[in-house]
Protein backbone atom coordinates (compact mmCIF):
# COMPACT_ATOMS: atom_id res chain seq x y z
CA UNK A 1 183.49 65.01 77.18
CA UNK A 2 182.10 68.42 77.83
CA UNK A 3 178.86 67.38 78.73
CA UNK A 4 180.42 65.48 81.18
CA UNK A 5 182.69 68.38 82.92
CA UNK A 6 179.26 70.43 82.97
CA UNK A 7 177.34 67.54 84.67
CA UNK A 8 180.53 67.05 87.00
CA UNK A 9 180.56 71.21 87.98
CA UNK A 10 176.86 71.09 88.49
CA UNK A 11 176.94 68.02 91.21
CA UNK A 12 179.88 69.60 92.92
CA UNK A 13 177.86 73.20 93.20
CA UNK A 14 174.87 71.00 94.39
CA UNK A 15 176.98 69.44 96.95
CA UNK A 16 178.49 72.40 98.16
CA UNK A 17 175.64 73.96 98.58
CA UNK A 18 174.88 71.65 101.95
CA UNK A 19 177.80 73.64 103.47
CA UNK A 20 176.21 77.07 103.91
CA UNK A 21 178.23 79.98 105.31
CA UNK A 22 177.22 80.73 109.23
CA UNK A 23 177.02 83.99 110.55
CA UNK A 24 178.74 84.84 113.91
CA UNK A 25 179.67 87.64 115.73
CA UNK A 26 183.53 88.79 114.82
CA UNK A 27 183.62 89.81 118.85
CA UNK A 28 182.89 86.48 120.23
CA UNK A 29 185.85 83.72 121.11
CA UNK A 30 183.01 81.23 121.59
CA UNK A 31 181.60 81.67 117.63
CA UNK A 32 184.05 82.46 115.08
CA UNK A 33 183.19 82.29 111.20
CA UNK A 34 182.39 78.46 110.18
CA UNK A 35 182.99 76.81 107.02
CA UNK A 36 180.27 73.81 107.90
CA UNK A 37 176.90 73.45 109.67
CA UNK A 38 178.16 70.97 112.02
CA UNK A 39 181.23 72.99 113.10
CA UNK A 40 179.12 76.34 113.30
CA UNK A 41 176.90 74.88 116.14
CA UNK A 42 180.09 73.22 118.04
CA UNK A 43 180.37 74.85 121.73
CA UNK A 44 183.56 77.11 121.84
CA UNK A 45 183.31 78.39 125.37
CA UNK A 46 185.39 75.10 126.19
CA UNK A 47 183.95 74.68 129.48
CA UNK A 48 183.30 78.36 130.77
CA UNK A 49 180.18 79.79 131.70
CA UNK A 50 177.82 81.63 129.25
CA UNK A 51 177.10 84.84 130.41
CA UNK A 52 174.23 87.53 129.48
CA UNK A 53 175.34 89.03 126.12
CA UNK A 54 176.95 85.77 125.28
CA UNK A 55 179.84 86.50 126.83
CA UNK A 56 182.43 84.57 128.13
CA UNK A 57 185.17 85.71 131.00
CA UNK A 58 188.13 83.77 129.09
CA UNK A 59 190.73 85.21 131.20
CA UNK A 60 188.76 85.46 134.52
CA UNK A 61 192.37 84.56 135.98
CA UNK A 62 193.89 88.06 135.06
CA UNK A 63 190.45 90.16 135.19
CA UNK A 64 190.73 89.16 139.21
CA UNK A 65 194.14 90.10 139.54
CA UNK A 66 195.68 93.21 138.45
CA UNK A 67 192.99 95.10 136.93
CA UNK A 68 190.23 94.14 139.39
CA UNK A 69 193.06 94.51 142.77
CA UNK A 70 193.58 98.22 141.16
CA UNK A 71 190.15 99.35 140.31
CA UNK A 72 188.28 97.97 143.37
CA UNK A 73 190.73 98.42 146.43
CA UNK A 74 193.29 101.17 144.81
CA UNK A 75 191.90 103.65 142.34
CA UNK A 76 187.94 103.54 143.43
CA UNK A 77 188.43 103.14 147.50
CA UNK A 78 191.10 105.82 147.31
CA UNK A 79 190.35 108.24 144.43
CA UNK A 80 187.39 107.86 142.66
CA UNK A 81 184.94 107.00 146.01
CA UNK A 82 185.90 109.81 148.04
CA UNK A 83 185.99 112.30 145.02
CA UNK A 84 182.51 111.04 143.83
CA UNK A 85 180.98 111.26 147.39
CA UNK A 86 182.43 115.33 147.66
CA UNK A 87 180.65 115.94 144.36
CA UNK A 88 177.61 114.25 145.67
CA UNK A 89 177.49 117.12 148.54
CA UNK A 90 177.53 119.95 146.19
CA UNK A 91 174.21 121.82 145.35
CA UNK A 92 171.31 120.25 143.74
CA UNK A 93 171.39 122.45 140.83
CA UNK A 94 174.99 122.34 140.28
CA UNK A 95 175.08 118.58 139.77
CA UNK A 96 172.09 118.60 137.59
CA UNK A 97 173.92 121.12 135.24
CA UNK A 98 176.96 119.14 134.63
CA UNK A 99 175.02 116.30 133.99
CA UNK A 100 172.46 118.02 131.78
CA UNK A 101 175.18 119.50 130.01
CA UNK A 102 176.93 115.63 130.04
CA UNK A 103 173.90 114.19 128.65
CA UNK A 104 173.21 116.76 125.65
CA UNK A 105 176.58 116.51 124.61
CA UNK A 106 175.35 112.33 124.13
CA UNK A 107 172.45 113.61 121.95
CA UNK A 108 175.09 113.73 119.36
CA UNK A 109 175.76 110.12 119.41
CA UNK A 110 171.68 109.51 120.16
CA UNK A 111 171.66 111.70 116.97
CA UNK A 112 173.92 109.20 114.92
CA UNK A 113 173.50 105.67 116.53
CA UNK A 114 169.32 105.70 116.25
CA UNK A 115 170.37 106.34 112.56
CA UNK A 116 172.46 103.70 112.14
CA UNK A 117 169.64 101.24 113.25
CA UNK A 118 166.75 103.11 111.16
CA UNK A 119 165.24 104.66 114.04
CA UNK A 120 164.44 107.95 112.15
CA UNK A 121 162.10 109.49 114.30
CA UNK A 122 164.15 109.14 117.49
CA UNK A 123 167.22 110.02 115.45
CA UNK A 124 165.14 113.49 115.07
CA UNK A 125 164.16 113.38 118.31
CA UNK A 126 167.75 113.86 119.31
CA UNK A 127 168.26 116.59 117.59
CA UNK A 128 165.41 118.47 118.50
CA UNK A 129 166.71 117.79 122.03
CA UNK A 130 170.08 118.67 121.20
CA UNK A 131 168.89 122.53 119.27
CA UNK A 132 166.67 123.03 121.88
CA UNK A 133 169.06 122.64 124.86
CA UNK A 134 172.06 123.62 123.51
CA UNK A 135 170.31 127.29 123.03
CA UNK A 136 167.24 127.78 125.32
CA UNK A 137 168.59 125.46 127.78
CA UNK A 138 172.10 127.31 127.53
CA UNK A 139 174.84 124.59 126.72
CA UNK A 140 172.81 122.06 127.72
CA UNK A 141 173.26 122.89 130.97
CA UNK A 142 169.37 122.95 131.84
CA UNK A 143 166.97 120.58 130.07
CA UNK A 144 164.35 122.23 128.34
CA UNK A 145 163.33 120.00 126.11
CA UNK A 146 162.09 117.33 128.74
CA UNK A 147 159.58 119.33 130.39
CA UNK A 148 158.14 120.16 126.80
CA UNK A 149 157.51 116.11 126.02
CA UNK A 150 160.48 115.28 124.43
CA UNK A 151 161.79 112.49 125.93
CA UNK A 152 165.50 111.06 125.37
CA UNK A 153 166.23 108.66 122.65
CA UNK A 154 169.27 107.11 123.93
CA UNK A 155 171.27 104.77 122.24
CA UNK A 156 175.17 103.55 122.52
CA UNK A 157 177.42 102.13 119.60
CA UNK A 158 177.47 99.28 121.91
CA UNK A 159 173.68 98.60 121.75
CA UNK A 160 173.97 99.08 117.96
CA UNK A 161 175.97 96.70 117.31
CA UNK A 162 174.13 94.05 119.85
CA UNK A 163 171.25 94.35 117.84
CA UNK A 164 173.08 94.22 114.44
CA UNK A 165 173.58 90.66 115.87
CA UNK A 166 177.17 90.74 117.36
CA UNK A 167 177.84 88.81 120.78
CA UNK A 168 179.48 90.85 123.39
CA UNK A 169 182.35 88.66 123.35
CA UNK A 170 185.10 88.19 126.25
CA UNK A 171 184.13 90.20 129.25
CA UNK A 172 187.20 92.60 130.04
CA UNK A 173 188.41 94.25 133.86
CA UNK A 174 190.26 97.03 132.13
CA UNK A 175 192.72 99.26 134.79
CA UNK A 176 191.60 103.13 135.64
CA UNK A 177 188.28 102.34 133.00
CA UNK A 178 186.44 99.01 134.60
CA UNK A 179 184.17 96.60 133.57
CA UNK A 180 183.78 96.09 129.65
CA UNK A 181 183.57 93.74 127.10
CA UNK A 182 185.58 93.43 123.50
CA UNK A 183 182.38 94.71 121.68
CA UNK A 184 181.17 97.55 124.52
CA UNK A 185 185.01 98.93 124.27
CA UNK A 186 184.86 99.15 120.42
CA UNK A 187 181.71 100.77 120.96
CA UNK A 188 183.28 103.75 123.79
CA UNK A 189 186.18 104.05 120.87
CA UNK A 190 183.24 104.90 118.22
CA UNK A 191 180.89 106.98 121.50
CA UNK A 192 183.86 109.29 122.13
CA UNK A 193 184.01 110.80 118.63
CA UNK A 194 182.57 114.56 119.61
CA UNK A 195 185.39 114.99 122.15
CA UNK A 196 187.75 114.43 119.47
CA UNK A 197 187.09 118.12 117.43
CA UNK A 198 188.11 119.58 121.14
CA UNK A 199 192.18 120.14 122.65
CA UNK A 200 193.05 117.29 124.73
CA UNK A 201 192.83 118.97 127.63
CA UNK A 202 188.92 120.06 127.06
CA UNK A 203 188.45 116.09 125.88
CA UNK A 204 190.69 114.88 129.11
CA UNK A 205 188.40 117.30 131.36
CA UNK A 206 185.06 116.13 130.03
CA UNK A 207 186.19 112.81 130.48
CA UNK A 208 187.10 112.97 133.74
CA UNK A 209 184.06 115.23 134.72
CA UNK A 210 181.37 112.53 133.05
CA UNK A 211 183.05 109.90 135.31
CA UNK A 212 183.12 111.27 138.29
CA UNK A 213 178.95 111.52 137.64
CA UNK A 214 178.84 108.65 136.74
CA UNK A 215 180.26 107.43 139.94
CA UNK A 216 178.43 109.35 141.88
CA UNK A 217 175.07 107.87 140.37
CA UNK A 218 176.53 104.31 141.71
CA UNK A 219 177.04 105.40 145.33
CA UNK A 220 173.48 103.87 145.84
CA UNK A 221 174.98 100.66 145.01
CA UNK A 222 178.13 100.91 147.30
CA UNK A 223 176.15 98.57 150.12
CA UNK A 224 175.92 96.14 147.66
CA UNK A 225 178.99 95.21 146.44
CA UNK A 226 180.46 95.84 149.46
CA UNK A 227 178.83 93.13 151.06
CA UNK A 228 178.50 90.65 148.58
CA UNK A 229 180.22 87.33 148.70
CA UNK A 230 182.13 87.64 145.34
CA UNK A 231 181.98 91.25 144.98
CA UNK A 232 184.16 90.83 141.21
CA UNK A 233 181.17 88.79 140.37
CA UNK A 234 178.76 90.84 141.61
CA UNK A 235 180.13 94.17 139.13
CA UNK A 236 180.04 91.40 135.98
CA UNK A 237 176.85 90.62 136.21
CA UNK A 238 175.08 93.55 136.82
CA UNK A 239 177.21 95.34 133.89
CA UNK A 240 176.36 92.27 131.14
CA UNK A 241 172.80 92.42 132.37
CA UNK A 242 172.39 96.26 132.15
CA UNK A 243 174.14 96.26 128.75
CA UNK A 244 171.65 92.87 127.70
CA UNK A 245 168.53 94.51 128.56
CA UNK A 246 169.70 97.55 126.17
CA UNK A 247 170.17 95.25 123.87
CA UNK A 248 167.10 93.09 124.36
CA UNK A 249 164.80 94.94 126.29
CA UNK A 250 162.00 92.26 126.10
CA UNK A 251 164.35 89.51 127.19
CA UNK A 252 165.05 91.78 130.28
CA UNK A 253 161.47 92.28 130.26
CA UNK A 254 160.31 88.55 130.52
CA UNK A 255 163.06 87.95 133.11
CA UNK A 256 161.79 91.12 135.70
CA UNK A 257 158.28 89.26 135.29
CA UNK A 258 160.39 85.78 136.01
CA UNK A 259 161.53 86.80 138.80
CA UNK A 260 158.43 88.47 139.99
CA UNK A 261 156.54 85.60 139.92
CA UNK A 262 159.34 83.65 142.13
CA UNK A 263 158.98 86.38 144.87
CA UNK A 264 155.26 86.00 144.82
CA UNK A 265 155.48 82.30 144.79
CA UNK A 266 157.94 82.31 147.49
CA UNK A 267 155.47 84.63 149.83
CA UNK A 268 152.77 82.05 149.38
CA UNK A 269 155.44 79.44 150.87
């Protein structure tokens, strides 16, 4: 009889063993955790379209609405456009020491994130850059450490956790912040740690300060949008791309040579 409950433990182990755990991305409404091979290659984006980063825009319904009606044609035509073009006409040298000063403050999260995915030499890299300008380059606010050959190691939570595997999951319109996605806005929660050893109103200021140059950096893009067809769709894709080729830069790589090779074919035409 015990022979018999061993040999009967042993086949059901055996058997189980065809049902391996899958791994998927916690982010992503299109692959949660499977019990079963079959069930872990079943297509969850129930009829939507796949987007760069594996993302899906599940509620593409409400993104258009509310939060795309206020960002587009309230808070960016109104506020954030005309503020970013008045910052645009201040001097040279004033614009490229905020965002000198914006970027070394990100050397802190170069610092950490490059560590998180073993990159040990650009990890130091980051620091270097971070020593150097934060004292030579006073505050950051001019970037020494450029001109002497070290470059910028940058790297986002966001791109961290792409390349730990997870999917970018639903692609959010969020009001007053903008394009996102679930994984990119866990990553800007774990990004914004060094403003939180400052007052809120330093943190707030910052904030506010590294968007508006941000903004202004887009102004080149302006036409674009603008004029496009589908300008919502438009923003989507060229924010899942951007964030895609971070995350695969070879992927973004082979599709730049893609789509040179269309152009040249299309010349010959």
């Amino acid at each position: 009889m015990y022979k018999k409950l061993v040999l009967l433990a042993l086949s059901l182990c055996l058997l189980s063993g065809e049902s391996a755990l899958a791994f998927h991305s916690n982010y992503s409404p299109m692959a949660p955790r499977q019990l079963t091979y079959k069930a872990s290659h079943a297509d969850y984006s129930y009829g939507l379209t796949i987007l760069p980063g594996n993302s899906i825009d599940s509620i593409e319904g409400f993104n258009r609405n509310l939060p795309w009606q206020t960002n587009y044609y309230v808070l960016d035509r109104y506020i954030l456009r005309p503020v970013a073009h008045g910052y645009a006409m201040l001097p040279q040298f004033s614009r490229t020491g905020i965002h000198n000063f914006i970027g070394n403050v990100g050397e802190l999260n170069n610092t950490v994130n490059n560590l998180f995915l073993g990159n040990f030499a650009d990890s130091g890299i980051s620091v270097s850059r971070f020593a150097i300008n934060s004292t030579i380059g006073i505050l950051g606010l001019f970037d020494v450490a450029t001109p002497m050959g070290i470059e910028r190691r940058e790297m986002s939570f966001d791109t961290v956790q792409g390349r730990a595997g997870a999917d970018s999951g639903a692609y959010l319109m969020i009001p007053g912040m903008g394009p996102s996605t679930e994984r990119a806005l866990h990553g800007t929660v774990v990004d914004a740690w060094p403003t939180y050893f400052v007052s809120f109103p330093i943190s707030l200021a910052f904030n506010a300060i590294s968007v508006i140059d941000t903004r202004a950096g887009l102004i080149p893009q302006e036409e674009m949008i603008d004029n496009s067809v589908d300008p919502y769709a438009q923003v989507r894709t060229a924010y899942l791309q951007y964030h895609e080729g971070k995350v695969n830069p070879d992927a973004a790589m082979e599709n730049k040579k893609d789509e040179n090779v269309e152009e040249f074919l299309d010349e010959i035409d």
